[in-house]
Structure formats: structure tokens, C-alpha cells
Protein backbone atom coordinates (compact mmCIF):
# COMPACT_ATOMS: atom_id res chain seq x y z
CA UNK A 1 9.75 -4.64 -19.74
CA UNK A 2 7.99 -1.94 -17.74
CA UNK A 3 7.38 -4.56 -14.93
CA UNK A 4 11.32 -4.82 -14.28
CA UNK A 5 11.22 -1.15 -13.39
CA UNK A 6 9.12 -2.57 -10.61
CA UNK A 7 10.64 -5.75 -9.72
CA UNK A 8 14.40 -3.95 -9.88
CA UNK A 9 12.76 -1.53 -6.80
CA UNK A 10 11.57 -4.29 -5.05
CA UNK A 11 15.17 -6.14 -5.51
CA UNK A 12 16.69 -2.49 -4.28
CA UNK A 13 14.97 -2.67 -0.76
CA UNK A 14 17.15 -5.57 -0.12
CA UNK A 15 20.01 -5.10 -1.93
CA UNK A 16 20.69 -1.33 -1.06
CA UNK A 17 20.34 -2.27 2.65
CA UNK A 18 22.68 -4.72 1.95
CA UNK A 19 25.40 -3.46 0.69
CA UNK A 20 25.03 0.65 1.55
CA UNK A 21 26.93 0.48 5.16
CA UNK A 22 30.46 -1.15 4.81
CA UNK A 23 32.24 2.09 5.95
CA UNK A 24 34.19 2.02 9.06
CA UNK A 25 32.77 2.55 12.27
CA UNK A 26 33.06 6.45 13.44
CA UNK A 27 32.88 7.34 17.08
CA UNK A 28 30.25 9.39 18.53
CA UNK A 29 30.92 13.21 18.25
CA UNK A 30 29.32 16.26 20.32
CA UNK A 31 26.90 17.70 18.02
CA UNK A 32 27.76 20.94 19.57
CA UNK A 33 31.56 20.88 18.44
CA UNK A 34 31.64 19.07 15.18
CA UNK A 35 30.26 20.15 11.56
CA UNK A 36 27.05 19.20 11.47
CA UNK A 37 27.23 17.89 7.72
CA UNK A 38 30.26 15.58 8.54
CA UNK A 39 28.18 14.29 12.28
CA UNK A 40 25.56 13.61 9.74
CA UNK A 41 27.36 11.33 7.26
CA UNK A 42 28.95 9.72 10.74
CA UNK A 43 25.96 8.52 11.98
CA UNK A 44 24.90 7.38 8.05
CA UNK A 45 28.00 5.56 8.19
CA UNK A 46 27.06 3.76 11.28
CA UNK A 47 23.38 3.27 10.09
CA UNK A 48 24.64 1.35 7.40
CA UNK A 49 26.91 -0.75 9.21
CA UNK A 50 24.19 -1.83 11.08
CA UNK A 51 22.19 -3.19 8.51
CA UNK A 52 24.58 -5.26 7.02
CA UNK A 53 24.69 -7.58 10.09
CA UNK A 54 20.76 -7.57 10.20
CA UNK A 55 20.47 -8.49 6.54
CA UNK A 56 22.69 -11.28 6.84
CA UNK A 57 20.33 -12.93 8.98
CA UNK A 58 17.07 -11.78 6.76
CA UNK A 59 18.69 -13.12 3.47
CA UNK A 60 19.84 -16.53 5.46
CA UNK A 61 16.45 -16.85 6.56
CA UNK A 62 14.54 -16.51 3.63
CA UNK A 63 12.79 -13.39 5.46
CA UNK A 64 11.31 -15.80 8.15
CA UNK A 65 13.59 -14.50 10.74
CA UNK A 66 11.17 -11.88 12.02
CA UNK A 67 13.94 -10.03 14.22
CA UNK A 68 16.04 -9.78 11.42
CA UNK A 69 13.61 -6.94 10.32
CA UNK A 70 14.16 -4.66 13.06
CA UNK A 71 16.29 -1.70 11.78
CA UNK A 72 15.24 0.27 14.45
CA UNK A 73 18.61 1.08 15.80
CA UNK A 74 19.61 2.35 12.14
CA UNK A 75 16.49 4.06 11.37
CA UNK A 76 17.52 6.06 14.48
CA UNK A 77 20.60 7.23 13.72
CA UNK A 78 19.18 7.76 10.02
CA UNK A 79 17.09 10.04 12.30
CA UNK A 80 19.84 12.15 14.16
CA UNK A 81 21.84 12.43 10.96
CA UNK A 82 19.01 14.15 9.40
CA UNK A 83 18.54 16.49 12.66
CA UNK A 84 22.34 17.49 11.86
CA UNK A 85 21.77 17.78 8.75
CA UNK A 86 17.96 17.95 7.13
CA UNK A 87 19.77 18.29 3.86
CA UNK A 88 21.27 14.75 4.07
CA UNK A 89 19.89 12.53 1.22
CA UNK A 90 21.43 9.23 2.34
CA UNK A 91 19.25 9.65 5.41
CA UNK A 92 16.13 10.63 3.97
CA UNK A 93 16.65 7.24 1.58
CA UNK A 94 17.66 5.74 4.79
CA UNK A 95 14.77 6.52 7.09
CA UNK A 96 12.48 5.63 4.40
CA UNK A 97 13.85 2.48 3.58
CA UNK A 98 14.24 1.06 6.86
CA UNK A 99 10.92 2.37 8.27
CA UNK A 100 9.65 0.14 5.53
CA UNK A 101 11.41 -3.00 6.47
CA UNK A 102 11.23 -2.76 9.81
CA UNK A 103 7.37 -3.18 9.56
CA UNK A 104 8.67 -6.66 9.54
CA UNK A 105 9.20 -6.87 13.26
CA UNK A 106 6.31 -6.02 14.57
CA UNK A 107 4.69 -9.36 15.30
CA UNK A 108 1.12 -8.16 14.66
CA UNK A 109 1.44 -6.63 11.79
CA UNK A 110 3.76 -9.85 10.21
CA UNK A 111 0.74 -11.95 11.66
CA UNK A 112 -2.02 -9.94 10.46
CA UNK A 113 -1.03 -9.37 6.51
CA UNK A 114 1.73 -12.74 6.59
CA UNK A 115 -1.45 -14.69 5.07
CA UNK A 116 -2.66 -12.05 3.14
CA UNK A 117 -2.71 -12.05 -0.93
CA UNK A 118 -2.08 -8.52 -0.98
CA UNK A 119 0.97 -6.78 -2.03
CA UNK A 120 2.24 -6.64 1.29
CA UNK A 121 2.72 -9.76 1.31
CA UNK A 122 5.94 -9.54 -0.79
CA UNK A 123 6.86 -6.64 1.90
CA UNK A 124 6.89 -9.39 4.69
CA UNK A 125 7.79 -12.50 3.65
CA UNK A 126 10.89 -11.68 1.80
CA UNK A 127 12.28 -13.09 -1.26
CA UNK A 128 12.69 -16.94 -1.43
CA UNK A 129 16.12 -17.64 -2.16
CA UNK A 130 17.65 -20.78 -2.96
CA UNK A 131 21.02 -22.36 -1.11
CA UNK A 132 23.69 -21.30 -3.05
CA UNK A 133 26.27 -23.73 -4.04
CA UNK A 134 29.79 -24.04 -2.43
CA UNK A 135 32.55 -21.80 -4.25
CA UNK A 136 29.27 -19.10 -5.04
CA UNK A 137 30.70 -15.60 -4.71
CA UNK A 138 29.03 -15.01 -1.84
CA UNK A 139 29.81 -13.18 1.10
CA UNK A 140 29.34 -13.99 5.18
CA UNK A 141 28.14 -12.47 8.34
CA UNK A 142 28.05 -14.90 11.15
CA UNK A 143 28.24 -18.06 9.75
CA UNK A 144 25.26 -16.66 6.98
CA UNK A 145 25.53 -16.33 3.91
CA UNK A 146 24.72 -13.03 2.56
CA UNK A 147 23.34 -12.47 -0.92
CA UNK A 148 25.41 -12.61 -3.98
CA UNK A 149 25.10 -9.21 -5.44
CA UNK A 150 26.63 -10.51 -8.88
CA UNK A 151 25.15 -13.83 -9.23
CA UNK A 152 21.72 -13.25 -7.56
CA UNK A 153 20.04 -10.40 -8.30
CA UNK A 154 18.06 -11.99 -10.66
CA UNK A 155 16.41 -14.43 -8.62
CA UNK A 156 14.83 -11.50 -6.13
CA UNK A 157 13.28 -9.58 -9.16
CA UNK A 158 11.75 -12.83 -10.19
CA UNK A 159 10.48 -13.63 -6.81
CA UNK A 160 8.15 -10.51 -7.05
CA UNK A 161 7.52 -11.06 -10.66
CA UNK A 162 3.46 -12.11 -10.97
CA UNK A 163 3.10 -10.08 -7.57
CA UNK A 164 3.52 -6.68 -8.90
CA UNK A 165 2.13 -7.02 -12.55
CA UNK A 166 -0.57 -7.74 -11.14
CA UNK A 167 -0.87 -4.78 -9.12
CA UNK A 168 0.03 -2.68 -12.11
CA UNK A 169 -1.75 -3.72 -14.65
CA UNK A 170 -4.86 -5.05 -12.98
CA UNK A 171 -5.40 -2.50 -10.01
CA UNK A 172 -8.49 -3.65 -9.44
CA UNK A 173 -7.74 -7.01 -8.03
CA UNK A 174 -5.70 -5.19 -5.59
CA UNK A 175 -7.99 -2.51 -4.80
CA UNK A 176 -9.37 -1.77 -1.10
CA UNK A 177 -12.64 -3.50 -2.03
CA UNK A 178 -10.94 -6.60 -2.60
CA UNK A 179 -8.92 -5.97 0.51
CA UNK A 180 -12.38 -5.99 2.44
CA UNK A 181 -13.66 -9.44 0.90
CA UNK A 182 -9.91 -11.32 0.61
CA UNK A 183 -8.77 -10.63 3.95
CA UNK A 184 -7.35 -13.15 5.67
CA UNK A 185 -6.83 -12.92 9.80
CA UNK A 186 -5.32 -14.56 11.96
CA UNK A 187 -7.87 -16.74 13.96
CA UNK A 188 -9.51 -15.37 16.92
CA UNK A 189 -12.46 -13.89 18.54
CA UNK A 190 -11.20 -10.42 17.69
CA UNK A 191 -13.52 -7.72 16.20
CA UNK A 192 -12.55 -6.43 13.11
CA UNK A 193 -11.95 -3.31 14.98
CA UNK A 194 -8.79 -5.05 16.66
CA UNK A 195 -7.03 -5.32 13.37
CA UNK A 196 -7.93 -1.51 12.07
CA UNK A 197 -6.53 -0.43 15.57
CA UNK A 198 -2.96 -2.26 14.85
CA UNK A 199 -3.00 -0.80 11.05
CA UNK A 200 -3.71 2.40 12.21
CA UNK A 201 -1.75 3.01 15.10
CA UNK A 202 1.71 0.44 14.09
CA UNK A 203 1.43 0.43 10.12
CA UNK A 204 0.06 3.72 8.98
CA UNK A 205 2.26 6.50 10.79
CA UNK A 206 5.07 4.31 9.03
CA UNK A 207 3.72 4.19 6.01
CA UNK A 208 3.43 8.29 6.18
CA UNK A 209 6.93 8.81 7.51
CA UNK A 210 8.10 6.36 4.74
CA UNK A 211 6.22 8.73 2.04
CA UNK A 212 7.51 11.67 3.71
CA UNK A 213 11.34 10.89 3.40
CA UNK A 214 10.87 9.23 -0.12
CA UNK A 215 9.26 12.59 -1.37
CA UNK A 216 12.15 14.51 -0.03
CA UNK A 217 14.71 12.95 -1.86
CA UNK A 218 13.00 12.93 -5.36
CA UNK A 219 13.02 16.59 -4.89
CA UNK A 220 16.36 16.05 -5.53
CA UNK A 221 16.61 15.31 -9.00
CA UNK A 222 20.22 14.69 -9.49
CA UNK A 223 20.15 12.40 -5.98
CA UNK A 224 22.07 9.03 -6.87
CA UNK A 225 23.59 7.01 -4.62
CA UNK A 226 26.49 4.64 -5.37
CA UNK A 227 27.32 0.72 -4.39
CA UNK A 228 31.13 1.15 -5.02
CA UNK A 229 33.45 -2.66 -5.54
CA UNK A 230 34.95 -2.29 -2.16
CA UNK A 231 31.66 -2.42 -0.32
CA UNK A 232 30.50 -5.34 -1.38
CA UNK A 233 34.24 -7.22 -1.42
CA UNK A 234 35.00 -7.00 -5.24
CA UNK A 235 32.07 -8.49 -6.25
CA UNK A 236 30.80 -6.52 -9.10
CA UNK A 237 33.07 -4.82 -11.87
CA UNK A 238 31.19 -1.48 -11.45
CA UNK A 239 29.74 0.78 -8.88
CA UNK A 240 26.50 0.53 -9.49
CA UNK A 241 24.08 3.82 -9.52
CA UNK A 242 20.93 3.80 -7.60
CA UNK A 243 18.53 7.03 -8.40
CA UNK A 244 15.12 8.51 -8.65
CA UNK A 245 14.03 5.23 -11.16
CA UNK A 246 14.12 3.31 -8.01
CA UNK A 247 13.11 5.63 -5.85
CA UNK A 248 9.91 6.73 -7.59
CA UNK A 249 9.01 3.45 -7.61
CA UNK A 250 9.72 2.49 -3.67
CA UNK A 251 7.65 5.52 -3.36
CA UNK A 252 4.69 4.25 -4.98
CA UNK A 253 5.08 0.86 -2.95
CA UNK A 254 4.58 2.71 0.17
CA UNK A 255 2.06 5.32 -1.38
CA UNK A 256 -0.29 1.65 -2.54
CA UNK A 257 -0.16 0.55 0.69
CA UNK A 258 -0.90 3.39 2.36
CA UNK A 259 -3.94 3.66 0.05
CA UNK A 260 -5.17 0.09 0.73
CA UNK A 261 -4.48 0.59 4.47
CA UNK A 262 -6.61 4.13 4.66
CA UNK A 263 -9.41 2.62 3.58
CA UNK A 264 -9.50 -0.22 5.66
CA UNK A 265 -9.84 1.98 8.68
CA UNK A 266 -12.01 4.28 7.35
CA UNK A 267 -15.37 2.79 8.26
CA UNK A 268 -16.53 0.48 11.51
CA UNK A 269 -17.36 -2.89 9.89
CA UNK A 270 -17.68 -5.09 13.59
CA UNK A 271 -21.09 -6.83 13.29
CA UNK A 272 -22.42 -9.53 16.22
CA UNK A 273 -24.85 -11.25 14.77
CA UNK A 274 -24.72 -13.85 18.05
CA UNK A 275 -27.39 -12.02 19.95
CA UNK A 276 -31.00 -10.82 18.68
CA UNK A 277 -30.16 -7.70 20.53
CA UNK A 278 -27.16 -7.13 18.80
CA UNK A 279 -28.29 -7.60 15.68
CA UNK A 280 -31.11 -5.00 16.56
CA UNK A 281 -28.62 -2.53 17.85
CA UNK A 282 -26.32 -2.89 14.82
CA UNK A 283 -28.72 -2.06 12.02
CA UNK A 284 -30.04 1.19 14.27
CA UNK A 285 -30.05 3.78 11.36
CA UNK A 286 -27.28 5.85 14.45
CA UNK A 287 -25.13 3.24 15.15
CA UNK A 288 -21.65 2.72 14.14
CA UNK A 289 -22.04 -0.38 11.88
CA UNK A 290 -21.09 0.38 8.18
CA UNK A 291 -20.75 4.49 9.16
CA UNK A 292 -17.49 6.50 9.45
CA UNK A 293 -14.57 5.38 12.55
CA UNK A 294 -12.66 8.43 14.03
CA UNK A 295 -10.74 10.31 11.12
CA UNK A 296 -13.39 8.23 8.53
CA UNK A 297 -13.44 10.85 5.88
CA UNK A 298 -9.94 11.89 6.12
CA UNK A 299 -8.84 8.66 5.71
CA UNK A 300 -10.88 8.35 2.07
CA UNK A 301 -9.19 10.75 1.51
CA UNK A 302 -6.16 10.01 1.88
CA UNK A 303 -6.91 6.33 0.26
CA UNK A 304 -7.41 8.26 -3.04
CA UNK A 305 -4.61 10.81 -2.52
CA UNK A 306 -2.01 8.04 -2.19
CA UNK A 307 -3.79 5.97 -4.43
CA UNK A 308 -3.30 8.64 -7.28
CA UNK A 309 0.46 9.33 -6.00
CA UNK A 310 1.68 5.64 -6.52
CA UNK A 311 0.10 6.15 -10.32
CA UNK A 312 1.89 9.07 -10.13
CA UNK A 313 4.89 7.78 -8.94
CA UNK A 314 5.21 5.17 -11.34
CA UNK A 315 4.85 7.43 -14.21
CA UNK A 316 7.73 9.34 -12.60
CA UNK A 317 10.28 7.03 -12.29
CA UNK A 318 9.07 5.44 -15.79
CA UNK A 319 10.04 8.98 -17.06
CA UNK A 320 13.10 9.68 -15.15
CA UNK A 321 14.58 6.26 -16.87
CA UNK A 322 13.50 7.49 -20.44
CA UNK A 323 14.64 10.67 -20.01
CA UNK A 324 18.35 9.75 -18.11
CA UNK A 325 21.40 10.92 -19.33
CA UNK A 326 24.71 8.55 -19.17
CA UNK A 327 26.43 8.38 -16.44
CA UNK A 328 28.79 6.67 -14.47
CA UNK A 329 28.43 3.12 -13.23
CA UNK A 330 26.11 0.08 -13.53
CA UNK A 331 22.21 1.07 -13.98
CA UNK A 332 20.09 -1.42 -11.93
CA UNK A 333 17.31 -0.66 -14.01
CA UNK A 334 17.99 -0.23 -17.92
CA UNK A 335 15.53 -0.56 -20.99
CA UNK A 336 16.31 -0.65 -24.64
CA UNK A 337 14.70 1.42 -27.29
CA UNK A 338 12.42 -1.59 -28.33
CA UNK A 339 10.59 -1.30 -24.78
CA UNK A 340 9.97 2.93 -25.01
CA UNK A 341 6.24 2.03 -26.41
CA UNK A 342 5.85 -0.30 -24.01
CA UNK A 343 6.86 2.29 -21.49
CA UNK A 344 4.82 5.09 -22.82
CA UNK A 345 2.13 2.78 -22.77
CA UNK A 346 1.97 2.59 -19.48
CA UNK A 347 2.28 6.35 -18.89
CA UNK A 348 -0.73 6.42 -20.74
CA UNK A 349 -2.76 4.13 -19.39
CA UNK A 350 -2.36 5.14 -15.68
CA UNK A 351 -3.60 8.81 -17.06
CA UNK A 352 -6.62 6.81 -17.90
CA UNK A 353 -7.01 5.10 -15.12
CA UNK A 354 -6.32 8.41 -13.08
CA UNK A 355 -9.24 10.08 -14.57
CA UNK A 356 -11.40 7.37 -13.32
CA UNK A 357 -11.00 9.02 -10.12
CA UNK A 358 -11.16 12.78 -11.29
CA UNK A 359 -13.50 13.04 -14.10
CA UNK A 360 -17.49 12.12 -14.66
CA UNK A 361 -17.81 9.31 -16.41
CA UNK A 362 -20.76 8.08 -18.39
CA UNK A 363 -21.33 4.42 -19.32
CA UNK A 364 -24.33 2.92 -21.36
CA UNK A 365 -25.97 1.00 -19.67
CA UNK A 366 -29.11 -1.35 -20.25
CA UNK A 367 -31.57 -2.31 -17.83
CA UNK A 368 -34.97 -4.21 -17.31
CA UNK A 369 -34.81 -3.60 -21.12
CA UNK A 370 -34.29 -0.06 -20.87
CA UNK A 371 -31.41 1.69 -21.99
CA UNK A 372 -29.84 4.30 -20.02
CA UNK A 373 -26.63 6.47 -19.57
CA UNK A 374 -24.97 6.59 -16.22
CA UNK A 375 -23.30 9.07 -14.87
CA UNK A 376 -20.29 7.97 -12.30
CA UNK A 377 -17.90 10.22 -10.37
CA UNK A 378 -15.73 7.93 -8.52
CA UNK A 379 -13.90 10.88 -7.24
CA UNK A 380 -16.77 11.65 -4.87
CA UNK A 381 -16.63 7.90 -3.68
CA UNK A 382 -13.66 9.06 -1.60
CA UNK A 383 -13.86 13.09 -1.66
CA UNK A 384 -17.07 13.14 0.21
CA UNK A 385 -16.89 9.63 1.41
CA UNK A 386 -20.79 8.74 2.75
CA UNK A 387 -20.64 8.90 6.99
CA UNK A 388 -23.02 6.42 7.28
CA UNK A 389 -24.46 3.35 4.28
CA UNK A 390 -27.07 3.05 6.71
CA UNK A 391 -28.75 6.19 5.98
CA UNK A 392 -28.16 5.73 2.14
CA UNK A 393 -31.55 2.87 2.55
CA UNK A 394 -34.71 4.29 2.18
CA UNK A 395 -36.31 5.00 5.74
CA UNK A 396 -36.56 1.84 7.61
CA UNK A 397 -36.55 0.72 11.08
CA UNK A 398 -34.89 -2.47 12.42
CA UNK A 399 -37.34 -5.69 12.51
CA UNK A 400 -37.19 -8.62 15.05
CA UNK A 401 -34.07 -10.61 13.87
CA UNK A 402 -34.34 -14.14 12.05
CA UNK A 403 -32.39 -17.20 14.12
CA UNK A 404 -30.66 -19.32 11.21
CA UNK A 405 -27.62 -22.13 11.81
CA UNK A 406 -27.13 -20.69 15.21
CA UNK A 407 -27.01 -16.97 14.29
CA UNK A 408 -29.34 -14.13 13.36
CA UNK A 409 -29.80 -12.27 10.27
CA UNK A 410 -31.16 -8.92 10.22
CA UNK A 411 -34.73 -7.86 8.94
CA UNK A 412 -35.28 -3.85 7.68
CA UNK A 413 -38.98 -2.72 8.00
CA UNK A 414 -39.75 0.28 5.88
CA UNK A 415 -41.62 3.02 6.65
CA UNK A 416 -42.87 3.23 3.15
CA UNK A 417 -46.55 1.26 2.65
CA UNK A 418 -46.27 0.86 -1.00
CA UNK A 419 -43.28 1.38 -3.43
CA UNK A 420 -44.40 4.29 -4.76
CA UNK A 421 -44.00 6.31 -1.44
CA UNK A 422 -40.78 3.83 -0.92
CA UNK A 423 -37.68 6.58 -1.82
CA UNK A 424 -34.04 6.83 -1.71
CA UNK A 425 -33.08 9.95 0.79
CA UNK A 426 -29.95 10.52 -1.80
CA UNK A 427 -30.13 8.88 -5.36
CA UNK A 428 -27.15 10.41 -6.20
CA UNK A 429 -25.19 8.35 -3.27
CA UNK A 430 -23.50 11.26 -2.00
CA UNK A 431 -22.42 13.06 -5.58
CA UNK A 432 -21.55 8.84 -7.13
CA UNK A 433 -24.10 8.71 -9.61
CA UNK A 434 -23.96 13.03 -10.39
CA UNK A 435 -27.63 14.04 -11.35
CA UNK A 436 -29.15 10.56 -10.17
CA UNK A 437 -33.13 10.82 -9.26
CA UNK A 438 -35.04 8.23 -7.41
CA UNK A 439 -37.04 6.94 -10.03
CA UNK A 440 -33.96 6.99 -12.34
CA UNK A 441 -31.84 4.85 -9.55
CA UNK A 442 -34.65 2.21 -9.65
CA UNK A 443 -35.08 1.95 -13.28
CA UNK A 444 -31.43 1.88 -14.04
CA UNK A 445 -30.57 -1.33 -11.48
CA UNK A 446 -34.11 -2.93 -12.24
CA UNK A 447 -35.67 -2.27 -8.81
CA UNK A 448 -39.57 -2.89 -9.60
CA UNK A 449 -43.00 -2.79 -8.05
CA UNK A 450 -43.60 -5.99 -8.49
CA UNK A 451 -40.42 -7.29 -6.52
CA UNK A 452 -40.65 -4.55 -3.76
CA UNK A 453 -41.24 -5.90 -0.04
CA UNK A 454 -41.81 -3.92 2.85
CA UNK A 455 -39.83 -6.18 5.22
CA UNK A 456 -36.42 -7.59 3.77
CA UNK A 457 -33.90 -9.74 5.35
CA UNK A 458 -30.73 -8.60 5.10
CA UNK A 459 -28.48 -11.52 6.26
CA UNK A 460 -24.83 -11.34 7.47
């Protein structure tokens, strides 16, 4: 059941932006002669109106309609509502909301994660809905037919169904790491770098404002906001009540992806491996293959600070449902009292998984038939993120590359004669493995005299 709490937010980015703006049209006022409050709620008003025409054409399209994603024009006035009034909920849902979608429109970012396995995916794409049949309650904008709120709502939660259990119950698969391995460009010659430049300058600063706005209005913890009958033409029996459930969880969407994103830019990855030369300059112990990129640290930083919010998130707006009072109109999201265990469950298990990241952990481990307890603090991992894995490898200098299938791999020459004298310059990885010594390290992953070389390739 928990996973509808999830799949009901993801059905809310469409269907709030949907059916939220059906007010008349207001003219524009002088912000120096109105009320600021009521110049607010004008401009929210118009906002809204907005994106009813625009989702007409994203729901017709099945989301492939890239410039039905741009709610630029309502994410501004969204903007100069809240500079009338910062106090303004609607906008603060508003900004957030449509700085998400809008992502959407920017054709390098809908080519660069359109392929992509990742969460984001769902973001992009767009739900996959079927034709409905003539005589549907449906309603139209231009010829397209708009989304059945009453008959249809359904069909969007299920579209995101295996999506997001996934990335709740098994955040591994979805982690950053995986990110690094599974990603899928588009094809060209482009570095690597190319793509961290377009997440970090076009996706990132969104994903921040997003957070930003979010956070405001779950400091609001009676904020609701209402889909009354008349704006969306009679077509449910209730207003229906959108709060913090919701919005906890839209929070934590944007809070996962800003996670994954942070760490993709955190570190300079480009390796040319067409050239001897460059294959030489790359493995230089100084150069910036596999160390920090501008803002590197920060940004592990931040990978595990929004990583731990959308945990945190979810637990919030898992609470928030348990704890709800009744109220008037239609919950989006509802649970019975045979799913509270379930629900506590998962409270419970993202504390565990939480302390992963703020607690030393010991595991047994047993290696080259010796058994051992190791010590992890994956905390540290991101906390004080290493500048540079080259300097992690025990003092080495760069050997004449090896020509294979067209390309080179890279050779390592240690300084060290013999493997006794061959040492790790920090065992501990940077505070990883807590207490770590040399000879531990190489007795605990089965690194051995006898299989020591002074000269190893390294591939890639």
C-alpha cells in the first residue's frame, strides 16, 4: 500500500496542473496600488489558466510533445505572485511544480536522461495513456482530449507503478553508482564532461529551486489545496484535498534526483584513451581524471544531504497520512488500518537505511581464509569525499601505454621494489574503512605477495 503514497504524488504532478487554473482571467494590476495579497492570488489565477491549455497538449501526446512541457510563462507569474506576496502557498506549490515539469522542454536534458532507466525517466516521458473511448467523461482543449479526472486516475498511478518501488524499496539499484555504469547518452563524440555541464548548469539550479519552494510549503502544516467540481466541469462528486501527503512526497522526487544528479558532477570522469599521450597524461597522479570538478566536495555533499531528505521526506508524508484528521473532501491518497504496519514498516526501514550513512558500521567479513571485522563509515564516502582516487594507489608513476583493438590501456609502475615496501598512502580511504591499516587493507581484500606486480595494466 505504501507504494500508492508514491504513485498518487506522481499522478498529482499531472493532475494538479491540470485541473488547479480554471479561474477567470484577471487583468494586470499596478503592484503599487493594489493589495499585494489579492495581486498575488491574480497572477496564481492566471498561472493556472495557463497550464490547463499546456496540459491538454502533454496528456494528448502521451508526454512526447516536448513543448507541451514548457510552463515557463506560469512558473513566472508563480514567481511575481510570490514577490507580492512571499506568504502565498499556491505559488510556492506552483513554482515548484512547474519548475519540475518544465525540465521537460529543455531539449538536452529530455535527450540526455529520455533513454535513461533512472527515475527520471518517469519525470520525462510522461504517463502512457490509452485513447479513451467516445462518450468518456472527458474534457477538451483544442481539439485534445484532456484527462479524465474521474475515470483515469488510475491508469497514471499504475504507469509509475514498478518505477518507484523500485526506487523505494531497492535504493540501491537506483543509487549514483549505478547512475555511473547504466548511463545511457545520446550518441556522439562528446566528453562526459558535456553532459555534467548541461546537468549542472540546466537541471540542478531547478532541482534546488524546486526543493526550495516544496520545503516552504510543508512548513505549513495545515497547507491544503482544493480541486473544487466546477474546475474540472462536474466531473467528480467532491472537491478533492491535496496536502502535505503529496507534497512530502513530490519533495522527495526532486530531493532523489537532486542526489543522483550531485554526484554525477562531482568528479571529472573524461578519459581519451585514443592517443598514447593521452593516456599518459590522464593517469598523471595531478591530473583531473577520477579527482574532484569545480564545487566536487560540495556537491557529495549535497548528494548525501538530499539523499537523506527524500528518506526523510517520505517518512514525512507517510506520517502526515497516519496521523490526518478528517476533513473535508476527497483524499487522493487514503490507507486503511490493515496497511498502518505496512506503513510503519517503511518508517522503519528508511531509519535503517539512514544510519547506513550516519553511523560506523561493522560487518564480518572473511578473507583469504581469514576472518575479519570491518569497519565502514559510509558517511565519510560523501562528508569528506576523496579529491583525487588517483592518489588513493600506492605511489606509482605512469608506464608507456599498451595499444589493444585500436586503443590504449594504461600501465601504473610503482615505486615500491617489493610488496613489502609497496603501501597504501591512506588505508582508511579518507575516514571509509575508520581505523583501517595497510597491512589490515591487504589482508582483508586478499591482496598477497605472491600476486603483487610492480607494473599493472589498468585498462579502460
Amino acid at each position: 500500500m505504501y507504494t500508492k503514497i508514491i504513485m498518487g504524488c506522481l499522478f498529482l504532478g499531472v493532475l494538479v496542473l491540470l485541473v488547479a487554473g480554471c479561474n477567470k482571467n484577471e487583468s494586470s494590476t499596478n503592484p503599487a496600488t493594489v493589495d499585494p495579497i489579492a495581486a498575488a492570488q491574480q497572477r496564481v489565477n492566471q498561472a493556472n489558466q495557463i497550464l490547463v491549455l499546456k496540459l491538454g497538449l502533454l496528456v494528448s501526446s502521451q508526454g512526447s510533445d516536448t513543448s507541451a512541457y514548457d510552463m515557463s510563462a506560469a512558473n513566472e507569474l508563480y514567481r511575481e505572485a510570490l514577490a507580492f506576496n512571499p506568504a502565498n502557498m499556491d505559488a510556492h506549490f506552483g513554482v515548484g511544480t512547474t519548475d519540475l515539469v518544465t525540465l521537460g522542454a529543455d531539449p538536452d536534458l529530455h535527450a540526455l536522461f529520455g533513454q535513461s532507466s533512472s527515475l527520471l525517466q518517469g519525470l520525462f516521458s510522461g504517463p502512457q495513456i490509452p485513447t479513451f473511448p467516445k462518450g468518456s467523461p472527458t474534457a477538451r482543449a483544442g481539439g485534445n482530449t484532456i484527462l479524465s479526472v474521474k475515470d483515469n486516475a488510475s491508469l497514471l498511478a499504475a504507469k509509475f507503478d514498478k518505477s518507484i518501488r523500485s526506487f523505494l524499496t531497492d535504493p540501491v539499484s537506483n543509487s549514483p553508482a549505478t547512475w555511473y555504469n547504466n548511463f545511457k547518452k545520446p550518441t556522439s563524440d562528446h566528453p562526459f564532461s558535456y553532459y555534467q555541464a548541461i546537468i549542472e548548469t540546466k537541471l540542478l539550479p531547478v532541482l534546488t529551486d524546486a526543493i526550495l519552494h516544496f520545503t516552504a510549503v510543508t512548513l505549513d502544516q495545515n497547507y491544503a489545496f482544493y480541486i473544487t467540481p466546477s474546475m474540472v466541469g462536474g466531473e467528480i462528486p467532491d472537491s478533492i484535498r491535496i496536502d502535505l501527503t503529496e507534497i512530502y512526497v513530490l519533495l522527495a522526487v526532486a530531493r532523489g534526483l537532486d542526489s543522483e544528479a550531485s554526484f554525477l558532477v562531482a568528479y571529472n570522469v573524461d578519459y581519451d584513451n585514443a592517443t598514447a599521450d593521452a593516456v599518459m597524461s590522464a593517469w598523471q597522479v595531478d591530473s583531473p581524471f577520477l579527482a574532484f570538478r569545480t564545487g566536487g566536495a560540495q556537491r557529495m555533499k549535497d548528494s548525501k544531504t538530499n539523499l537523506m531528505g527524500m528518506m526523510t521526506s517520505i517518512q514525512s508524508g507517510i506520517q502526515f497520512l497516519l496521523n490526518e484528521t478528517t476533513h473535508p473532501g476527497i483524499a487522493l491518497i487514503t490507507y486503511s488500518q490493515q496497511d498502518v504496519p505496512t506503513l510503519d514498516a517503511v518508517v522503519s526501514e528508511l531509519d535503517s537505511v539512514k544510519s547506513v550513512f550516519t553511523q560506523t558500521r561493522t560487518i564480518y567479513a572473511n578473507e583469504s581464509n581469514v576472518n575479519v571485522n570491518l569497519s565502514i563509515n559510509v558517511g565519510s564516502f560523501f562528508d569528506n569525499a576523496i579529491g583525487n582516487f588517483k592518489a588513493m594507489i600506492p605511489q606509482y608513476t605512469p608506464g608507456t601505454p599498451v595499444l589493444s583493438d585500436g586503443r590504449y590501456g594504461g600501465v601504473l609502475v610503482f615505486t615500491a621494489t617489493s610488496f613489502s615496501t609497496w603501501t597504501f598512502p591512506d588505508p582508511t580511504f579518507n575516514g571509509l574503512l575508520p581505523g583501517m591499516t595497510d597491512s589490515q587493507f591487504k589482508q582483508t581484500f586478499g591482496i598477497s605477495a605472491s600476486d603483487w606486480k610492480q607494473q599493472v595494466d589498468v585498462g579502460l
